[in-house]
N, C-alpha and C. Protein backbone atom coordinates (compact mmCIF):
# COMPACT_ATOMS: atom_id res chain seq x y z
N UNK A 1 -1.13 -7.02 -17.37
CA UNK A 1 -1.27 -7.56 -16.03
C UNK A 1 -0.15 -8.52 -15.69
N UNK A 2 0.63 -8.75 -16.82
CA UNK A 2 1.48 -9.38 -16.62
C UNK A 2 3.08 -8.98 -15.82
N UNK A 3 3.47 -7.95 -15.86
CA UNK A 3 4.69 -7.41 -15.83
C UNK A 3 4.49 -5.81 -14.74
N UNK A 4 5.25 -5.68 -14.18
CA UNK A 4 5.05 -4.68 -13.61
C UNK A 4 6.08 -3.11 -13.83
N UNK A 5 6.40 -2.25 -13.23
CA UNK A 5 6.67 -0.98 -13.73
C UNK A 5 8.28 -1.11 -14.04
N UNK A 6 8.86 -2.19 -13.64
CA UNK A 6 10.48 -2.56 -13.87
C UNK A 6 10.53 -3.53 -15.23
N UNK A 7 9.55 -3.29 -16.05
CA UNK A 7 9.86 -3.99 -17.56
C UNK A 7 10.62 -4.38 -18.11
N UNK A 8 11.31 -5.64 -18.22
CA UNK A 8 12.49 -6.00 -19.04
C UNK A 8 12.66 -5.96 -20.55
N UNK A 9 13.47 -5.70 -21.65
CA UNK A 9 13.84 -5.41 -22.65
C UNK A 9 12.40 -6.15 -23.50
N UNK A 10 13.25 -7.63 -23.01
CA UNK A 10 13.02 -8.87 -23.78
C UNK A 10 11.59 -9.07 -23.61
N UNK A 11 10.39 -8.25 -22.47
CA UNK A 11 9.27 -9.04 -22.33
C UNK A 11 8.55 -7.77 -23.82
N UNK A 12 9.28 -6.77 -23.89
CA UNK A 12 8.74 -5.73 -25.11
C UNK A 12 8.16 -6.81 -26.41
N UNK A 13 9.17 -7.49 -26.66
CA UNK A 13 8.83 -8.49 -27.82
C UNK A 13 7.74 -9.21 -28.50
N UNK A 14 7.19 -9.13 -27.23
CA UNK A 14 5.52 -10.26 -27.16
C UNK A 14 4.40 -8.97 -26.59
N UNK A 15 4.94 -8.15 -26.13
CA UNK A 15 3.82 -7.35 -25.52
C UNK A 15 2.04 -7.32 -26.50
N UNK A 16 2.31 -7.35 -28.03
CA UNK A 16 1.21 -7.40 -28.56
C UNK A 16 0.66 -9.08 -28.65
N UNK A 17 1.16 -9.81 -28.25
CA UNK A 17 0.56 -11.28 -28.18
C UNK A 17 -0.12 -11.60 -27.10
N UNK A 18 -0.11 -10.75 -26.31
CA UNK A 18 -1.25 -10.51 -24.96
C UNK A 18 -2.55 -10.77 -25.73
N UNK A 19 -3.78 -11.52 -25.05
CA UNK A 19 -5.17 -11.08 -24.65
C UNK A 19 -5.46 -10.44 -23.78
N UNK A 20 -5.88 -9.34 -23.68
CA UNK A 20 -6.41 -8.69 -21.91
C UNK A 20 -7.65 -8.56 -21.87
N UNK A 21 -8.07 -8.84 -20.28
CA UNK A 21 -9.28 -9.18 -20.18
C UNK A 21 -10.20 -7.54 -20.56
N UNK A 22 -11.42 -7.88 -20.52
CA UNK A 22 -12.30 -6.44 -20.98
C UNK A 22 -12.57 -5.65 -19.48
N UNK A 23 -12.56 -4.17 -19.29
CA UNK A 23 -13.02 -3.68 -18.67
C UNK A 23 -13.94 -4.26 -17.58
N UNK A 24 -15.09 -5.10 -17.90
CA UNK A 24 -15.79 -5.45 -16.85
C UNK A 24 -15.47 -6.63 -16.21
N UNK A 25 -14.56 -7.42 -17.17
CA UNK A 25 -13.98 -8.74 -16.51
C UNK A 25 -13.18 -8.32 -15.59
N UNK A 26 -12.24 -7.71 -15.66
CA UNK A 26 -11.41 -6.91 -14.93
C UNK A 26 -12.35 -6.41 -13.33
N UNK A 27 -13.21 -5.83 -13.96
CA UNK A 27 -14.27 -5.34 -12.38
C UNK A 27 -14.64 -6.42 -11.88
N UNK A 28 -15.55 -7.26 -12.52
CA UNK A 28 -15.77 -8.40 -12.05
C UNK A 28 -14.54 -9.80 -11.06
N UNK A 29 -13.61 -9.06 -11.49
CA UNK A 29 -12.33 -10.17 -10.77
C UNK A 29 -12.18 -9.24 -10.08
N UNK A 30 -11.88 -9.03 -9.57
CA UNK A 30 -11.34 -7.17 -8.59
C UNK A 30 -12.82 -7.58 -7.23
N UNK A 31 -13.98 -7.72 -7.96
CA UNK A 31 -14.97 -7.37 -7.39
C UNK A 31 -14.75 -8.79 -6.06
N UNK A 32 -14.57 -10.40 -7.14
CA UNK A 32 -14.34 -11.49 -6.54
C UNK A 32 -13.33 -11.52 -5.52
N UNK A 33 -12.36 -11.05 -6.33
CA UNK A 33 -11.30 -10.84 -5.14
C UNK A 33 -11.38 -10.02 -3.45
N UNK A 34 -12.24 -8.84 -4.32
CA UNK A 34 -12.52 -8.44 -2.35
C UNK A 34 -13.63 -9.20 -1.60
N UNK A 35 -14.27 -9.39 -2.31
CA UNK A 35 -15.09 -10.71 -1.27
C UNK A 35 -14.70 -12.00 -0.99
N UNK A 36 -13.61 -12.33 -1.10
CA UNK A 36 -13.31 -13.13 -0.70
C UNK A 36 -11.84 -12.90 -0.05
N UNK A 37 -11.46 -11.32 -0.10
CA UNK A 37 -10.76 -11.97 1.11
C UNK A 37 -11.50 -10.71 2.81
N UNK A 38 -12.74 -10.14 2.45
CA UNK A 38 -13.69 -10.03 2.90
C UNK A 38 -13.93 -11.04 4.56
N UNK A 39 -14.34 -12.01 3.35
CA UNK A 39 -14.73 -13.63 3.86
C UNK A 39 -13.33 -14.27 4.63
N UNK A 40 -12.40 -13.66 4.40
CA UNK A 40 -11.16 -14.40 4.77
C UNK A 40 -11.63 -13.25 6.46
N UNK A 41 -11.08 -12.59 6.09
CA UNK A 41 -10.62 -11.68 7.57
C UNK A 41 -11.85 -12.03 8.43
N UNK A 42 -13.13 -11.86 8.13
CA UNK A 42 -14.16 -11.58 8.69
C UNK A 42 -14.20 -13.29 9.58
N UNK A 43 -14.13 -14.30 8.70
CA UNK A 43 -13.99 -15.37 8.96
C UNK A 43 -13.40 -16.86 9.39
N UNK A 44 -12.22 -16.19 8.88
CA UNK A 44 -10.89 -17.28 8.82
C UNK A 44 -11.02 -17.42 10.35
N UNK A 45 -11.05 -19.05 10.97
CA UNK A 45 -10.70 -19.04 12.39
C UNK A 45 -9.26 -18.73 12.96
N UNK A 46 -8.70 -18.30 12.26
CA UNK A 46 -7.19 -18.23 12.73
C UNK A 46 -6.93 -16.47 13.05
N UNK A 47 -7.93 -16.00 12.53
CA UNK A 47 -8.07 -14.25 12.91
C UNK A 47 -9.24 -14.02 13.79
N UNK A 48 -9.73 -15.01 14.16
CA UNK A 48 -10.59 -14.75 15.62
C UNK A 48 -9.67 -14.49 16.74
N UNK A 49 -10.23 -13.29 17.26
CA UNK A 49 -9.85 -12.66 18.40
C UNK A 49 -10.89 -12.78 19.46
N UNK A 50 -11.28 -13.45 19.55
CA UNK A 50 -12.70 -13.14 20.60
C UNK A 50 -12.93 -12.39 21.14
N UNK A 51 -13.34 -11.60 20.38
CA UNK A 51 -14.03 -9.99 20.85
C UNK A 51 -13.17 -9.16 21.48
N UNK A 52 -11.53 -9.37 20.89
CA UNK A 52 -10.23 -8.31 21.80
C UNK A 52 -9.91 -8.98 22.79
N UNK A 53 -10.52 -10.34 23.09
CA UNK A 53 -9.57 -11.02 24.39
C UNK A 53 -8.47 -11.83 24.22
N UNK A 54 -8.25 -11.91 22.67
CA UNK A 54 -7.14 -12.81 22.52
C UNK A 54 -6.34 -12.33 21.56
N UNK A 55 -5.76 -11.20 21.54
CA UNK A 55 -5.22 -10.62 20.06
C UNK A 55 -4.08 -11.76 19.53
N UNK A 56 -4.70 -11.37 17.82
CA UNK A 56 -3.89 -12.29 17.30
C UNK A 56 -3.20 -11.63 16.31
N UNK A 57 -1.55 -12.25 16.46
CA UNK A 57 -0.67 -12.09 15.93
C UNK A 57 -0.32 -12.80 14.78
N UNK A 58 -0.18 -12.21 13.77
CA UNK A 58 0.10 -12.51 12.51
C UNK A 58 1.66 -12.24 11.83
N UNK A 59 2.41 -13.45 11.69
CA UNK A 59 3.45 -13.48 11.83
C UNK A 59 3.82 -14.59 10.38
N UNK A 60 4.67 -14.58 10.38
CA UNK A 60 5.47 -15.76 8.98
C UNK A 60 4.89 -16.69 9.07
N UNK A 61 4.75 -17.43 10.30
CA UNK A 61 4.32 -18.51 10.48
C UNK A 61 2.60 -18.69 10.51
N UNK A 62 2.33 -17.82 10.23
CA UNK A 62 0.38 -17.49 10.51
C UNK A 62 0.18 -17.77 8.81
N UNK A 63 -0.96 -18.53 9.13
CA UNK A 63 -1.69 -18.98 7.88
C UNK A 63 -2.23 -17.82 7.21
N UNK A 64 -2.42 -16.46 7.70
CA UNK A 64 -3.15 -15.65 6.99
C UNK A 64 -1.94 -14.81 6.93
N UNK A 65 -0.39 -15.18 6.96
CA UNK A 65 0.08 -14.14 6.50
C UNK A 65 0.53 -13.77 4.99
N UNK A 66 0.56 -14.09 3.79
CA UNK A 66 -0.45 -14.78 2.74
C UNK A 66 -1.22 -13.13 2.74
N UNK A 67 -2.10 -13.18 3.14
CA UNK A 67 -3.13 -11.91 3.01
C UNK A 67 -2.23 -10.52 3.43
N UNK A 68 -1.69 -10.36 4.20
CA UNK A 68 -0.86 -8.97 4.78
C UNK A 68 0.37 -9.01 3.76
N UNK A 69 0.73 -9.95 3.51
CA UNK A 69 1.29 -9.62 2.31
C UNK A 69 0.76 -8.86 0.75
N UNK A 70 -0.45 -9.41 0.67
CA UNK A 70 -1.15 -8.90 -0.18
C UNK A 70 -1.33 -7.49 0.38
N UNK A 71 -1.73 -6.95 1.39
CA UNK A 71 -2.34 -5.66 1.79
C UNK A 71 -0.54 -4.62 1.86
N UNK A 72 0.41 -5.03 1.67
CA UNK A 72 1.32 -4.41 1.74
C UNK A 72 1.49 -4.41 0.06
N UNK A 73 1.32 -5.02 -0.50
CA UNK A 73 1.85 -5.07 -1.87
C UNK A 73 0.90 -3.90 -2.62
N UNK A 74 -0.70 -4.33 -2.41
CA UNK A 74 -1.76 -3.03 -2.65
C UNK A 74 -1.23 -1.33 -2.27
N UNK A 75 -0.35 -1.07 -0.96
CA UNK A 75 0.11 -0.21 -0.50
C UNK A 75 1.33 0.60 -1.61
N UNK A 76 1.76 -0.49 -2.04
CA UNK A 76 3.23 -0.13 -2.78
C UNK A 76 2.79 0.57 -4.27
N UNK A 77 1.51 -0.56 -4.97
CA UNK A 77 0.93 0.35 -5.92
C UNK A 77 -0.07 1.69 -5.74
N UNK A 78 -0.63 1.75 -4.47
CA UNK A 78 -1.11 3.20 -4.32
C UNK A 78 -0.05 4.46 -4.59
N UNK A 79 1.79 4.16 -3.31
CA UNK A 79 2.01 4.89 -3.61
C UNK A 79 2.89 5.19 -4.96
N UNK A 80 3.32 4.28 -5.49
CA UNK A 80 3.66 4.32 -7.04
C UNK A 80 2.66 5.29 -7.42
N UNK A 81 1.18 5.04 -7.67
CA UNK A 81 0.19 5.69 -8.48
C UNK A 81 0.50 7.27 -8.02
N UNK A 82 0.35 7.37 -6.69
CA UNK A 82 0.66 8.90 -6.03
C UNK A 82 1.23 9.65 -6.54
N UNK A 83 3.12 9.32 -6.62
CA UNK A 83 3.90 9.52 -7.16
C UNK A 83 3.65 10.44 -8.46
N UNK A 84 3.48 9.26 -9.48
CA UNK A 84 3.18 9.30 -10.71
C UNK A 84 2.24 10.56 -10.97
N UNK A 85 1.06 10.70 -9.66
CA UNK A 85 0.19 11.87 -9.87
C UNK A 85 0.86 12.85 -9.97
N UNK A 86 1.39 12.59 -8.81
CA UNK A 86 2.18 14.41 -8.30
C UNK A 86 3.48 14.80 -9.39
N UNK A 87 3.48 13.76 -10.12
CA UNK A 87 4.98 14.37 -11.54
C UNK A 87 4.20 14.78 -12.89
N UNK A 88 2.51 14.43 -12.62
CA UNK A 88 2.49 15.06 -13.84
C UNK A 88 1.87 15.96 -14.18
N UNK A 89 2.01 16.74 -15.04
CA UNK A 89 1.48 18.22 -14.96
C UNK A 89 -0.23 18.64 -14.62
N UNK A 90 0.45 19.14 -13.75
CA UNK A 90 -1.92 19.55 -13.72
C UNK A 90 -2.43 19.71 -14.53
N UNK A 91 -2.47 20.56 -15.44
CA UNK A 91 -3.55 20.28 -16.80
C UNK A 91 -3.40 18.91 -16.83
N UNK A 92 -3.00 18.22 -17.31
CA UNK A 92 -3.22 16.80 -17.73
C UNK A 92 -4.07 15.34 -16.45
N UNK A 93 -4.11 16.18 -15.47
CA UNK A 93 -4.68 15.32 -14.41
C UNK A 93 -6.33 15.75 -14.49
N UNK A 94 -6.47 14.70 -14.67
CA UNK A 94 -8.72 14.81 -14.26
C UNK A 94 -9.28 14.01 -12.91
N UNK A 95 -10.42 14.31 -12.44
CA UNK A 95 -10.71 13.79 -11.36
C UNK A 95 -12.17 13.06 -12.06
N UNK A 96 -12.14 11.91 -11.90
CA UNK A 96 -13.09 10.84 -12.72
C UNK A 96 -14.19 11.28 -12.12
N UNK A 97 -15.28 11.51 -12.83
CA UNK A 97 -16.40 11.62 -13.59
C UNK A 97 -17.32 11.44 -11.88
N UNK A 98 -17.39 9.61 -11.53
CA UNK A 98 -17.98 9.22 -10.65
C UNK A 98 -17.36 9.04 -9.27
N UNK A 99 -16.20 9.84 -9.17
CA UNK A 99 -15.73 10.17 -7.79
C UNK A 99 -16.37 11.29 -6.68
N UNK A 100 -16.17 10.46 -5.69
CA UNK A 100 -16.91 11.76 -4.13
C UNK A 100 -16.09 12.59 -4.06
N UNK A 101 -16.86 13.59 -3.94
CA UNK A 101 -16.63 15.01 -3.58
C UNK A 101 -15.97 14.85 -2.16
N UNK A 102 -14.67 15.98 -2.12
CA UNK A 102 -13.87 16.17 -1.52
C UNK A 102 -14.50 15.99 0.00
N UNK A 103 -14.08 15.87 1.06
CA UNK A 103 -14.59 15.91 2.42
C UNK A 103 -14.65 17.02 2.88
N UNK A 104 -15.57 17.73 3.37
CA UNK A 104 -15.75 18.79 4.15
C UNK A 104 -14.29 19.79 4.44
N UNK A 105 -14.24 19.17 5.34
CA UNK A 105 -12.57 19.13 5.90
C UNK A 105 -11.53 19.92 4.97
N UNK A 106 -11.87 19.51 3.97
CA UNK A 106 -10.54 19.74 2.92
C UNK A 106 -10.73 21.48 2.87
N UNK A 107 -12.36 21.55 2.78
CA UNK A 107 -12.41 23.24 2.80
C UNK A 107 -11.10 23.79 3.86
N UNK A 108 -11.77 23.45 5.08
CA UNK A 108 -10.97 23.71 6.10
C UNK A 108 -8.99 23.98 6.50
N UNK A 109 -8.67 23.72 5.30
CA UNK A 109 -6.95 23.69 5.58
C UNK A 109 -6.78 25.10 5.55
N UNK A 110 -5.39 25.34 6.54
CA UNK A 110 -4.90 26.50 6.37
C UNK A 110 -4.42 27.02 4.99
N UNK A 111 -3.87 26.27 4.30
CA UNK A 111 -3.23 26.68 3.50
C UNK A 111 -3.23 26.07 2.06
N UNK A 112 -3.60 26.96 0.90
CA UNK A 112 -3.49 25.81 -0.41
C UNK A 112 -2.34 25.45 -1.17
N UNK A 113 -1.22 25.80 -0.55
CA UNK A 113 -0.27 25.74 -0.87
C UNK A 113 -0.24 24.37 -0.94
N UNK A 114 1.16 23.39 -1.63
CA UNK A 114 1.06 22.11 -1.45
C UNK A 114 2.61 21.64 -1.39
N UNK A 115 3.17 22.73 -0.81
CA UNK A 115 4.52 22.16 -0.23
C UNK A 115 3.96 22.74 1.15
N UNK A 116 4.03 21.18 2.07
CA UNK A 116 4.13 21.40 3.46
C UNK A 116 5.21 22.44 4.12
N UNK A 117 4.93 22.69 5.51
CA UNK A 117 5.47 23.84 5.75
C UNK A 117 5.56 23.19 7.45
N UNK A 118 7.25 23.41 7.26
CA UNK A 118 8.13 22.92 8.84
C UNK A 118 7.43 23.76 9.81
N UNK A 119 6.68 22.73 11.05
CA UNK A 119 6.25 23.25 12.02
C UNK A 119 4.85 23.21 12.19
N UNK A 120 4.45 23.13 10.98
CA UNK A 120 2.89 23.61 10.15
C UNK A 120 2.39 22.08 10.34
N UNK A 121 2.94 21.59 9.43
CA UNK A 121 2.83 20.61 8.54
C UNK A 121 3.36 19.61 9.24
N UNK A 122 4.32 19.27 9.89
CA UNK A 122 4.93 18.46 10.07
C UNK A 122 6.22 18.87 11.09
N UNK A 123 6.32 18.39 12.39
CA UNK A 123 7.71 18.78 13.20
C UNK A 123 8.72 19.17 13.05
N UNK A 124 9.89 19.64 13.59
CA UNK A 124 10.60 20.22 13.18
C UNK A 124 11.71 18.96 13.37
N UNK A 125 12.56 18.54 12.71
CA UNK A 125 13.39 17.33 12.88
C UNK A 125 15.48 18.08 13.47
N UNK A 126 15.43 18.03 14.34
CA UNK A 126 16.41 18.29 15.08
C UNK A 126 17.36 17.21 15.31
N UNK A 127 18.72 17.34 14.31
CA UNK A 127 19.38 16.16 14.75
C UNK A 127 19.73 15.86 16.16
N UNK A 128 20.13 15.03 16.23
CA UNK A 128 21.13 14.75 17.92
C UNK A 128 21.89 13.86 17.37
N UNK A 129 23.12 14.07 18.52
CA UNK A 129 23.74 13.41 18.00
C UNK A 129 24.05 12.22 18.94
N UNK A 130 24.61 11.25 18.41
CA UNK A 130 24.71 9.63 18.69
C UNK A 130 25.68 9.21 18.80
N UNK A 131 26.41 8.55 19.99
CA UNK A 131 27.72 8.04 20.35
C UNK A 131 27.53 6.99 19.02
N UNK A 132 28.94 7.03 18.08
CA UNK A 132 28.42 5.32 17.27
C UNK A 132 29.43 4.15 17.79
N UNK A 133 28.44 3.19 17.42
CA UNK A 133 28.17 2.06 17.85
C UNK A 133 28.18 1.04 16.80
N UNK A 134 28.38 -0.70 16.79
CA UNK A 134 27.66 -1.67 16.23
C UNK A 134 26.03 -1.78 16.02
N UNK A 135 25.00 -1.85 15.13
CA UNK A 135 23.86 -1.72 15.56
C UNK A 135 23.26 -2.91 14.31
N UNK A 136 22.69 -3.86 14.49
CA UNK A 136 22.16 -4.74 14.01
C UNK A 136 20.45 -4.20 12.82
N UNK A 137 20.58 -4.40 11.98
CA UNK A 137 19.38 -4.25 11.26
C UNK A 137 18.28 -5.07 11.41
N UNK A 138 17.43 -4.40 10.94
CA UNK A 138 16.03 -5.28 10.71
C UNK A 138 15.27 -5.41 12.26
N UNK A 139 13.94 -6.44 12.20
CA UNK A 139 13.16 -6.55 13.40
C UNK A 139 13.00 -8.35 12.99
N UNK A 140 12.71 -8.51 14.86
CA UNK A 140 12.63 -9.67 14.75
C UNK A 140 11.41 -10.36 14.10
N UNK A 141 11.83 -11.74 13.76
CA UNK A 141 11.00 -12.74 12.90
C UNK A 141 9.55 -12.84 13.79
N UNK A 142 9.30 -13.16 15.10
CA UNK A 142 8.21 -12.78 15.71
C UNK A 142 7.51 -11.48 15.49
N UNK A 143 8.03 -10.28 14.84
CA UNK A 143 7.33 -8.83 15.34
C UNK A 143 5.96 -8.87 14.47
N UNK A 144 5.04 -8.60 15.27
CA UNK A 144 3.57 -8.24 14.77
C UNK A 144 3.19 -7.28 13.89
N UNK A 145 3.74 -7.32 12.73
CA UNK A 145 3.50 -6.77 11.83
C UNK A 145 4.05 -7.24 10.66
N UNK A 146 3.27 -7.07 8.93
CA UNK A 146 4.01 -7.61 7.71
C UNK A 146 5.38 -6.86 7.59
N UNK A 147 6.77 -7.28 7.19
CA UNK A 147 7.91 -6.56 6.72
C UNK A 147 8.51 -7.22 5.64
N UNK A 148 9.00 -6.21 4.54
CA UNK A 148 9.98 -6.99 3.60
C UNK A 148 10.99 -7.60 4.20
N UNK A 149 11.59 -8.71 3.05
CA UNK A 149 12.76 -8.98 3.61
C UNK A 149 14.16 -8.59 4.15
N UNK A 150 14.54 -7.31 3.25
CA UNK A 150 15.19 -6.84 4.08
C UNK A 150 14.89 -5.90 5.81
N UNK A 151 13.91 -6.11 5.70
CA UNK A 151 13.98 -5.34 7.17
C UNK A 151 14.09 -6.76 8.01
N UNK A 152 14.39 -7.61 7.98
CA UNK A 152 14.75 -8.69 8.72
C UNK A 152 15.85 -8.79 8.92
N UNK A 153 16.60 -8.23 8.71
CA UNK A 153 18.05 -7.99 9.05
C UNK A 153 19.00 -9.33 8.18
């Protein structure tokens, strides 16, 4: 829990001097953690909107931005995990024990193929072309939404 998928040489050294917590401690913190930030969104006066009459913007300067950071960082390890699914060989992938059954829906696709298909799947992307220009990166420090730092130009 310490180190993440960019491992440095030097942290190899100690890797067995770890304690890690047990399976249910692990659930049990996981469990704490979403209720409380549960309790954050649901509650925090600084994410009251009054009922859609006052949308609130969450920005650098917003006390709860802190949390959207967190919800972008959760994002980054889903699709890491994704990734990781889709490179490794199907035999070796299982679908856990106490997971829901697929959605209805899924019956429903055209196709079981699993390379999308231009047009099908997804638009057809047509360049154009673009007088060039100077063009400044990133979005501004106000914009209503979490961004890394480099997209700040």
């Amino acid at each position: 829990f310490e180190v993440g998928v960019d491992e440095m040489l030097w942290d190899d050294m100690h890797k067995n001097d770890m304690v890690w917590p047990t399976v249910r401690e692990v659930y049990e913190y996981r469990k704490d953690v979403y209720d409380t930030v549960v309790n954050a969104i649901m509650n925090h006066p600084s994410l009251d909107d009054k009922n859609g009459t006052e949308p609130v913007m969450v920005n650098q300067n917003h006390p709860m931005w802190a949390l959207f950071m967190g919800f972008e960082h959760e994002r980054i390890h889903l699709e890491t995990s994704s990734v990781l699914f889709r490179e490794t060989p199907i035999e070796l992938v299982q679908k856990p024990e106490n997971w829901p059954h697929l959605h209805p829906s899924a019956a429903e696709l055209p196709t079981k193929s699993t390379r999308p298909v231009e047009g099908v799947d997804y638009p057809s992307n047509n360049m154009l072309a673009v007088k060039g220009k100077t063009i400044q990166l990133g979005k501004p420090l106000d914009f209503p939404s979490y961004g890394w730092d480099n997209e700040y130009g």
